[in-house]
C-alpha atoms as a PDB file:
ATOM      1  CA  UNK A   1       0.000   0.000   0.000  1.00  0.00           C
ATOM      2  CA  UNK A   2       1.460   3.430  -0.618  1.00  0.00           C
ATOM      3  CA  UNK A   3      -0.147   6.543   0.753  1.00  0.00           C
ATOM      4  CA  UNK A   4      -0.066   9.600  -1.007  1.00  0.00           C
ATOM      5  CA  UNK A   5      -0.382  12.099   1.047  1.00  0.00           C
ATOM      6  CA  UNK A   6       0.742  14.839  -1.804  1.00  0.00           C
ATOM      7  CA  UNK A   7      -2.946  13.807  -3.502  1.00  0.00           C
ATOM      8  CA  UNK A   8      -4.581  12.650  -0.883  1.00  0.00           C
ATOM      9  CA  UNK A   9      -4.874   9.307  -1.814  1.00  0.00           C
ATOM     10  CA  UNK A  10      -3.826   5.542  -1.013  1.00  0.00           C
ATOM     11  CA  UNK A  11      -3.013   3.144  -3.658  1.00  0.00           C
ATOM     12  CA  UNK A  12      -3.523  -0.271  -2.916  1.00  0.00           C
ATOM     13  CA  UNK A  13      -1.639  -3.105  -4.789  1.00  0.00           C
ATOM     14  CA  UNK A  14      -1.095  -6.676  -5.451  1.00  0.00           C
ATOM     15  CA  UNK A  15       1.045  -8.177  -3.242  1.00  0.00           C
ATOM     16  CA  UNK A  16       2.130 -11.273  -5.052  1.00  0.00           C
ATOM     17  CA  UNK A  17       3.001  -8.928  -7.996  1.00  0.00           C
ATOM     18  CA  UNK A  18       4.301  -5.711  -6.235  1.00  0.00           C
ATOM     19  CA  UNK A  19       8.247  -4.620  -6.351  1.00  0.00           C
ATOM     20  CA  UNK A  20       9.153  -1.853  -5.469  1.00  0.00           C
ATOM     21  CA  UNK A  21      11.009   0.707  -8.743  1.00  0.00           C
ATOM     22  CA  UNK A  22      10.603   3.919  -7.038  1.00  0.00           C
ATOM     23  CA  UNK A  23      13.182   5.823  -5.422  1.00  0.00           C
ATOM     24  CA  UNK A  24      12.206   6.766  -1.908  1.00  0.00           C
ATOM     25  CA  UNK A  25      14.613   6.068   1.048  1.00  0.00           C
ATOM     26  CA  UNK A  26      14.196   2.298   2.385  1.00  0.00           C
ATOM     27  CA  UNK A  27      13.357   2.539   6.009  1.00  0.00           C
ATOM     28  CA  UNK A  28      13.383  -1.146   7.362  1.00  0.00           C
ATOM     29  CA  UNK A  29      10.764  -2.096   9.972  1.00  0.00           C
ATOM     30  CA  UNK A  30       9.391  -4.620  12.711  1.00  0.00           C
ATOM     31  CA  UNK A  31       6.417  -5.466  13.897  1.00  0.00           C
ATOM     32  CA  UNK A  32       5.124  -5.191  17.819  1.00  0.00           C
ATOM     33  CA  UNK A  33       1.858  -6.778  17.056  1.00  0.00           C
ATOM     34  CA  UNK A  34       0.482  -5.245  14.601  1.00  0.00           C
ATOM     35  CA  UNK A  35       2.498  -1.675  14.940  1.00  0.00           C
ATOM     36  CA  UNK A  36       4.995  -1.632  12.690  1.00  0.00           C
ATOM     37  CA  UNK A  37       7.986   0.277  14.260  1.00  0.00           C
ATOM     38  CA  UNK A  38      11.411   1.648  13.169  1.00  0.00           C
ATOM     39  CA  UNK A  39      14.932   2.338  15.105  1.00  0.00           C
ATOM     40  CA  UNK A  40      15.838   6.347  14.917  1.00  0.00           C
ATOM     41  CA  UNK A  41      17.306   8.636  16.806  1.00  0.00           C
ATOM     42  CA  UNK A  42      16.048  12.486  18.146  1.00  0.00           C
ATOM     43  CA  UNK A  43      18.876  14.759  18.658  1.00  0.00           C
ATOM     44  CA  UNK A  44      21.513  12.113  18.303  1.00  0.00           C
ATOM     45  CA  UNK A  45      19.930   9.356  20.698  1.00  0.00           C
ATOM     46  CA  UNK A  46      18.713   6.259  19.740  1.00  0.00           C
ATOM     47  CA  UNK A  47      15.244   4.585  20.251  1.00  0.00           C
ATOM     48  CA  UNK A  48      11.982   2.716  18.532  1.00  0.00           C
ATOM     49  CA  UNK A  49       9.301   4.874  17.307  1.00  0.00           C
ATOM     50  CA  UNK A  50       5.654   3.594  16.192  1.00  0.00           C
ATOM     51  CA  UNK A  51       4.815   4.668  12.960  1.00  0.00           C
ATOM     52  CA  UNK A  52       1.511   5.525  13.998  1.00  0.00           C
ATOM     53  CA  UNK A  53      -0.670   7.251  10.882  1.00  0.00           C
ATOM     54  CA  UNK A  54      -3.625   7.787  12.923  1.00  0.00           C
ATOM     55  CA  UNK A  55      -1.619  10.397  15.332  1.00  0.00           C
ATOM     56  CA  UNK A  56      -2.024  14.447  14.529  1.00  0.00           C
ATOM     57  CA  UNK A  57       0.466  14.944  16.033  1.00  0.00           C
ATOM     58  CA  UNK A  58       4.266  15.286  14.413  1.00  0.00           C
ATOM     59  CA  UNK A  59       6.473  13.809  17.291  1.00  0.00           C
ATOM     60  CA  UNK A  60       5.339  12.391  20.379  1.00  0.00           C
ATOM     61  CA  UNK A  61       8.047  11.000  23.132  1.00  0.00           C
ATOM     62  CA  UNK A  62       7.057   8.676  26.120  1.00  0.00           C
ATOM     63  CA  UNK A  63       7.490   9.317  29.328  1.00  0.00           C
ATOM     64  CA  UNK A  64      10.219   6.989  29.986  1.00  0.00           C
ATOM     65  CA  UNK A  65      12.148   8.467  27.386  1.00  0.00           C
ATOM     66  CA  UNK A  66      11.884  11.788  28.853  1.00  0.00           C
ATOM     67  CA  UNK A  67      12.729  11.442  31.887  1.00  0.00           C
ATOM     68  CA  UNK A  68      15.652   9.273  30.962  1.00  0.00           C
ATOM     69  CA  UNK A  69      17.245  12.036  28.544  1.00  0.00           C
ATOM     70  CA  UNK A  70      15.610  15.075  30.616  1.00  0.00           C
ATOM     71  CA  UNK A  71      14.071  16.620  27.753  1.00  0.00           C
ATOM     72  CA  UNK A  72      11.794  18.815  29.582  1.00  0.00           C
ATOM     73  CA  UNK A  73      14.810  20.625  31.037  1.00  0.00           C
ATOM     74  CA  UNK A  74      17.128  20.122  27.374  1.00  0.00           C
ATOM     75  CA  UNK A  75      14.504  21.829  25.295  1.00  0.00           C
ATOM     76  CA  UNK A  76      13.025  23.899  28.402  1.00  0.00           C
ATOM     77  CA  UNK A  77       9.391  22.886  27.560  1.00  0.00           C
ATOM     78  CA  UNK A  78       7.224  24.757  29.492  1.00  0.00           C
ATOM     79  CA  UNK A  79       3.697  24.738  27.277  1.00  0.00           C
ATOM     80  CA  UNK A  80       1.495  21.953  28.589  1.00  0.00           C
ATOM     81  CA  UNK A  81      -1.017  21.153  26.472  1.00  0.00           C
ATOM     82  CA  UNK A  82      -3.798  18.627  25.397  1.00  0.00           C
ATOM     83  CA  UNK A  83      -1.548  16.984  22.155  1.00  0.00           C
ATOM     84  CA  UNK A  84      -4.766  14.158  21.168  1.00  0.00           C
ATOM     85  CA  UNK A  85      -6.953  11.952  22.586  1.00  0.00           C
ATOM     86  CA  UNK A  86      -7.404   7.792  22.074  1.00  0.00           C
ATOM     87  CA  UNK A  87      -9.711   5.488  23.848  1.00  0.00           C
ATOM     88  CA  UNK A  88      -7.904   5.940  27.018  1.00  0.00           C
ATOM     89  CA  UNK A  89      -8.997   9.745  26.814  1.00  0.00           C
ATOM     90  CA  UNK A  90      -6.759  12.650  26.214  1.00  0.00           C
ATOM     91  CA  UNK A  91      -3.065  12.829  25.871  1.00  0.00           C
ATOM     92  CA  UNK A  92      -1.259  15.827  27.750  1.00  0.00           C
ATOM     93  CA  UNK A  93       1.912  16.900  27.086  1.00  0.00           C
ATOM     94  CA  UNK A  94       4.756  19.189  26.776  1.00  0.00           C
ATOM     95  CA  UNK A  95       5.450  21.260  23.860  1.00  0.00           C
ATOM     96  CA  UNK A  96       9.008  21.693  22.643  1.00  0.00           C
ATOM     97  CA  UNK A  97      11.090  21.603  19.207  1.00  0.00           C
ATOM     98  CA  UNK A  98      13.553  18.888  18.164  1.00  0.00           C
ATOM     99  CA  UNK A  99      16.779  19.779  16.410  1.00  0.00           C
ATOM    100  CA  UNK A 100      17.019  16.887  14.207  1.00  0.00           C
ATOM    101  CA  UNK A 101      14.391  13.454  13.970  1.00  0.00           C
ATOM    102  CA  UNK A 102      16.536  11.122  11.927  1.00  0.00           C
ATOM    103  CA  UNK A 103      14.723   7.940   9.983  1.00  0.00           C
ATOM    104  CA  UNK A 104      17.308   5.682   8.061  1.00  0.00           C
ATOM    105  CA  UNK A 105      18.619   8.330   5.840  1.00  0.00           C
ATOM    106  CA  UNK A 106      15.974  10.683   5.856  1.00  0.00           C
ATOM    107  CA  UNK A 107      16.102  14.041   8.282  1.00  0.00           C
ATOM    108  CA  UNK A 108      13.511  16.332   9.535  1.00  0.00           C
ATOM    109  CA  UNK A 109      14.711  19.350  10.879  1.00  0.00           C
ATOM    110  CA  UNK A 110      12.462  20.675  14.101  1.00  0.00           C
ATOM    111  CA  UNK A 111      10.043  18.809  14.158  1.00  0.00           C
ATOM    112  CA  UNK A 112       6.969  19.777  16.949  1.00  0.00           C
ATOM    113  CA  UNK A 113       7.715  17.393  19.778  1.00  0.00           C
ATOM    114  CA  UNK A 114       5.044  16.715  22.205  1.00  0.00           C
ATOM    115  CA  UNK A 115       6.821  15.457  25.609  1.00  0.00           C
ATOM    116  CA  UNK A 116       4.216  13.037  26.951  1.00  0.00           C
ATOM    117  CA  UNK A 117       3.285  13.539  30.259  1.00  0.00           C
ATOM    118  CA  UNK A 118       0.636  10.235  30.501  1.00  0.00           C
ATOM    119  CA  UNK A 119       1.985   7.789  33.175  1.00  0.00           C
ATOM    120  CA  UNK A 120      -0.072   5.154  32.030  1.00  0.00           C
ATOM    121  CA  UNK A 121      -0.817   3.436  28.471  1.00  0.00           C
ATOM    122  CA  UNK A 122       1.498   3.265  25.542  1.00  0.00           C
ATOM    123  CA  UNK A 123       3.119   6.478  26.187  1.00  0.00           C
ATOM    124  CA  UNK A 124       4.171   5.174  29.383  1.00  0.00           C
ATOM    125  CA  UNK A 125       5.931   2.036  27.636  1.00  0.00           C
ATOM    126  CA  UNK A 126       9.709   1.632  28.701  1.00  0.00           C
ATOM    127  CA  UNK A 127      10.414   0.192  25.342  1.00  0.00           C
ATOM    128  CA  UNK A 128       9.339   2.913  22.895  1.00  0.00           C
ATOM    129  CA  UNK A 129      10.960   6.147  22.711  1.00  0.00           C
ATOM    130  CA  UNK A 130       7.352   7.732  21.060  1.00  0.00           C
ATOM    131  CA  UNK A 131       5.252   7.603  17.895  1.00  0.00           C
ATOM    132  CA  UNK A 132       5.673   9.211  14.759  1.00  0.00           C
ATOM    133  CA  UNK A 133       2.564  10.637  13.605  1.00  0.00           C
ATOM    134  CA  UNK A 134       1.164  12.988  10.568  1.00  0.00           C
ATOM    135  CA  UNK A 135       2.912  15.954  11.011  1.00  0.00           C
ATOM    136  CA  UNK A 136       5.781  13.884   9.857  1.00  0.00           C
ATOM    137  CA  UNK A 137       4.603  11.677   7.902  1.00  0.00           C
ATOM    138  CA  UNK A 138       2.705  13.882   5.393  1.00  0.00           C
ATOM    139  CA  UNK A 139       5.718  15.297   4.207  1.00  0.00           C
ATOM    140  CA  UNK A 140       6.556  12.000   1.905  1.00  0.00           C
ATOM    141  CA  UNK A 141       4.595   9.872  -0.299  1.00  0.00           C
ATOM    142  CA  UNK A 142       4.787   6.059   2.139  1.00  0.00           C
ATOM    143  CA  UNK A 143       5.199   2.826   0.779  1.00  0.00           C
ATOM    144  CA  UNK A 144       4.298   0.288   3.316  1.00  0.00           C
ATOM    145  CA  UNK A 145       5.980  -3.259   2.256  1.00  0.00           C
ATOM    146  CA  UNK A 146       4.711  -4.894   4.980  1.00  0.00           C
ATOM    147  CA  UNK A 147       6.180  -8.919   3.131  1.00  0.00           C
ATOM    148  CA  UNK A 148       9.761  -7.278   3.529  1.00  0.00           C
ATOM    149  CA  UNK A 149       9.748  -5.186   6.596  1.00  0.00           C
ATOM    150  CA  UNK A 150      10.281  -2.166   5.082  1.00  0.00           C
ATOM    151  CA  UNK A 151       9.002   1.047   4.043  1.00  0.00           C
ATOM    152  CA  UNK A 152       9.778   3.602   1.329  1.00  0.00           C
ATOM    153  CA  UNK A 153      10.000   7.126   1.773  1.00  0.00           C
ATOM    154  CA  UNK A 154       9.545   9.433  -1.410  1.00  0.00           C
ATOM    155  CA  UNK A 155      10.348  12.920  -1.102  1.00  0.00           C
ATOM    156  CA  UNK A 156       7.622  15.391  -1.684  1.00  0.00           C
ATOM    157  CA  UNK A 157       7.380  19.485  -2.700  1.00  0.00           C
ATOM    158  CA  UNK A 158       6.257  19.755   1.237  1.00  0.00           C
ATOM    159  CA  UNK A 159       9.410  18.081   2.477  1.00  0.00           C
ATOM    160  CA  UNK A 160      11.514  19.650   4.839  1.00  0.00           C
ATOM    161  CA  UNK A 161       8.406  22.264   5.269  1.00  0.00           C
ATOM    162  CA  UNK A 162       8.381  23.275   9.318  1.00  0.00           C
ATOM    163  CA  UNK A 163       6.089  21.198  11.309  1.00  0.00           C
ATOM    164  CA  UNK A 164       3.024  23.005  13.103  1.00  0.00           C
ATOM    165  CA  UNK A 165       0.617  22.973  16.180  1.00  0.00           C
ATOM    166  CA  UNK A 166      -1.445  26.329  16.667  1.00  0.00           C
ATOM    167  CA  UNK A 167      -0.743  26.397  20.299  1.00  0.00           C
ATOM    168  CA  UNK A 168      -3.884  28.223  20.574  1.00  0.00           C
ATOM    169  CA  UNK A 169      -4.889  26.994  24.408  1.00  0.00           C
ATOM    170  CA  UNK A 170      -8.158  25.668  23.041  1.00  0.00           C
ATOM    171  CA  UNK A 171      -8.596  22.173  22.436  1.00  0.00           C
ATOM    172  CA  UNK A 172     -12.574  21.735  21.224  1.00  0.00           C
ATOM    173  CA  UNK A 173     -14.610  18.139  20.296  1.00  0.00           C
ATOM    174  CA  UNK A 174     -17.843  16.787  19.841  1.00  0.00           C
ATOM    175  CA  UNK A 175     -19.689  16.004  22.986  1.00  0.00           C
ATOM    176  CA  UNK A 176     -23.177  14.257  22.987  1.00  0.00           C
ATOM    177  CA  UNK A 177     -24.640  17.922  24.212  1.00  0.00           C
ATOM    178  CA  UNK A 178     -22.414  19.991  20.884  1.00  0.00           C
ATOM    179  CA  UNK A 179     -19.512  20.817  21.288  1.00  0.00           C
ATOM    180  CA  UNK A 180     -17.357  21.005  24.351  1.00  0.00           C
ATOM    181  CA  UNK A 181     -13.770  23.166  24.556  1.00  0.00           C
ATOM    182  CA  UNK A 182     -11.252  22.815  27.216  1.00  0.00           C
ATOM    183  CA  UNK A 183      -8.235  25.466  27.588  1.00  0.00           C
ATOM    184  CA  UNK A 184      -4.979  24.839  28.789  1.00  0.00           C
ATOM    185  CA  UNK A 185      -2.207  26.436  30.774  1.00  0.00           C
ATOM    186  CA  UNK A 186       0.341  28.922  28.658  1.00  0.00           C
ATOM    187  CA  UNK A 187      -2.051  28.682  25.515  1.00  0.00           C
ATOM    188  CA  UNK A 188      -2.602  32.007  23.351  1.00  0.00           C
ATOM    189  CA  UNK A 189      -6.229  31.701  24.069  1.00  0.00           C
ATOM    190  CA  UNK A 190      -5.311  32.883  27.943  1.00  0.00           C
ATOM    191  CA  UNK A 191      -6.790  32.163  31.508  1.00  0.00           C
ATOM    192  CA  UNK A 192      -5.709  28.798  33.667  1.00  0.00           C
ATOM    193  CA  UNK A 193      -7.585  26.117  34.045  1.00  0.00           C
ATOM    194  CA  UNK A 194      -9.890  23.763  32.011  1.00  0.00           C
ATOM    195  CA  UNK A 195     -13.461  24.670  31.079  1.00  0.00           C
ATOM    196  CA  UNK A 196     -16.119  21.695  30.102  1.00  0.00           C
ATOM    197  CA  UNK A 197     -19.409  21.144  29.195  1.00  0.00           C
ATOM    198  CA  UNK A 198     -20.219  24.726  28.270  1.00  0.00           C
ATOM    199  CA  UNK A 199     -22.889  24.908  25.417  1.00  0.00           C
ATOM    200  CA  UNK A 200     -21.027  27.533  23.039  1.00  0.00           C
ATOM    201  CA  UNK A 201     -22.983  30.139  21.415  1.00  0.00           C
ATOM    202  CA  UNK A 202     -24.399  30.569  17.996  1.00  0.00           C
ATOM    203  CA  UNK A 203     -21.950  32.321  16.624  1.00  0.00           C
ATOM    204  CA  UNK A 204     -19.213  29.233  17.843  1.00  0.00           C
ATOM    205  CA  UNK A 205     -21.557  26.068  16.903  1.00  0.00           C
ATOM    206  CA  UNK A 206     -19.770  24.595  14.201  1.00  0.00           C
ATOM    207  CA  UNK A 207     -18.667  20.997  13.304  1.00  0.00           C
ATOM    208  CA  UNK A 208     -15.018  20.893  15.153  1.00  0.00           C
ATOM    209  CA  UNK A 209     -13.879  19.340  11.677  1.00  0.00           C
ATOM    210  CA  UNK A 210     -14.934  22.882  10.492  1.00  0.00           C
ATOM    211  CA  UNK A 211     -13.224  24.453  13.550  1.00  0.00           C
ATOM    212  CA  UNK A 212     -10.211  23.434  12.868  1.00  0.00           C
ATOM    213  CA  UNK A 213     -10.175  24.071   9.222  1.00  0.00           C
ATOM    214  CA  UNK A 214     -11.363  27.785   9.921  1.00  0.00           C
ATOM    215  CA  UNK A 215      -8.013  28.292  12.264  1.00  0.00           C
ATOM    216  CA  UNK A 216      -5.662  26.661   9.646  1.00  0.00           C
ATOM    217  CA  UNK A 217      -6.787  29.334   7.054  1.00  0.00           C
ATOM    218  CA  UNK A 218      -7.221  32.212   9.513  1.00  0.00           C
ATOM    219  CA  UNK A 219      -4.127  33.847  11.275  1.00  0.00           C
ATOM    220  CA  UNK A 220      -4.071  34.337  15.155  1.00  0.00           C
ATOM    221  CA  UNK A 221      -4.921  37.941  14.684  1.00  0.00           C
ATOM    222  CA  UNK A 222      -7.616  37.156  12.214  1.00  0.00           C
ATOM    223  CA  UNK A 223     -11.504  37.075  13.020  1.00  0.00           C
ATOM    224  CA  UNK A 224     -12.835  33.576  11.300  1.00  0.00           C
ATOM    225  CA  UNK A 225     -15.139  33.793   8.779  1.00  0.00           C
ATOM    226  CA  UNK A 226     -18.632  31.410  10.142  1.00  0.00           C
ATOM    227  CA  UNK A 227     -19.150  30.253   6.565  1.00  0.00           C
ATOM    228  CA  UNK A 228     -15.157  29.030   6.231  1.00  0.00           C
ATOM    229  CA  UNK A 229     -15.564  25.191   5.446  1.00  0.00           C
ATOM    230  CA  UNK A 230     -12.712  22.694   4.353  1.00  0.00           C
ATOM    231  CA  UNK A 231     -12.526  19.899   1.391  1.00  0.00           C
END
């Protein structure tokens, strides 16, 4: 399967008649279940990452690793934040910047790094120095060749762009009463604390698909527009 993330698109094919003839970087993989994983190294130290595809995030480190490298105090990571949510509930973490992720022969430069601070679960896992998520991952078209352990990373026109996260103190979802916001400590959105379960207004009741879209197109100094929609 190869995912195109430049179009949008996967592209499934045969495996009894696929071979690879592309000429992406070969990033060889194992399996912890059915993860697949892949040895790297943040800022010059080594560790297994979970290619995870269903993560927003760009770079998320466990606890363990942390703690063992004290991160929090090498990249002085002071924004705590709500980085995504799972069936366990949601993930909170410190914000910081990377130097360097490096994956086989393929570098990102500053990646968004979300410092886990979940004590529990699989960011809490000993063995895994964190997940690799979208942020990342969008950047190249991925072959996955699951038969040979490996995957394929093609270089796209939004390689080596600057990975993201608004940072806005506002992290809003669907709730079975609308939607539901909570806002976070050091956040551009202001105030302490976390606020749940407030209906918003008429002017804020929008899909939180749509939410988001609106504050990718709008600056932080711009008002969004109610009718903004995405794709």
């Amino acid at each position: 399967m190869k995912l195109d993330y430049e179009h949008s698109r996967a592209i499934f094919y045969d495996p009894a008649k696929f071979k690879y003839a592309g000429t992406g970087a070969r990033l060889p993989i194992l399996f912890r279940g059915t993860n697949p994983q892949a040895r790297g190294r943040v800022d010059g130290i080594d560790g297994v990452f979970h290619i995870d595809t269903g993560s927003r995030a760009s770079l998320t480190l466990t606890l363990p690793f942390v703690e063992a490298n004290d991160l929090v105090a090498k990249y002085g990571a002071k924004l705590e934040a709500i980085s995504g949510a799972g069936a366990a509930g949601h993930v909170r973490a410190l914000f910081a910047r990377a130097t360097t992720l490096q994956l086989g022969d393929i570098t990102v430069q500053k990646p968004v790094t979300s410092l886990s601070l979940q004590s529990r679960g699989a960011l809490a896992d000993p063995d895994l120095a964190g997940n690799i998520g979208f942020g990342v991952l969008r950047q190249f078209n991925i072959t996955f060749d699951y038969a040979n352990n490996v995957l394929y990373l093609e270089r796209t026109r939004t390689t080596g762009n600057r990975t993201s996260t608004t940072a806005r103190g506002l992290w809003v979802e669907r709730g079975d009463k609308g939607l539901r916001g909570r806002r976070y400590r050091g956040g551009r959105s202001g105030g302490r604390g976390r606020h749940q379960g407030r209906r918003p207004d008429r002017r804020r009741q929008l899909a939180s698909h749509g939410l988001r879209c609106r504050f990718r197109q709008c600056g932080p100094s711009s008002r969004p527009r109610p009718a903004a929609r995405c794709g």
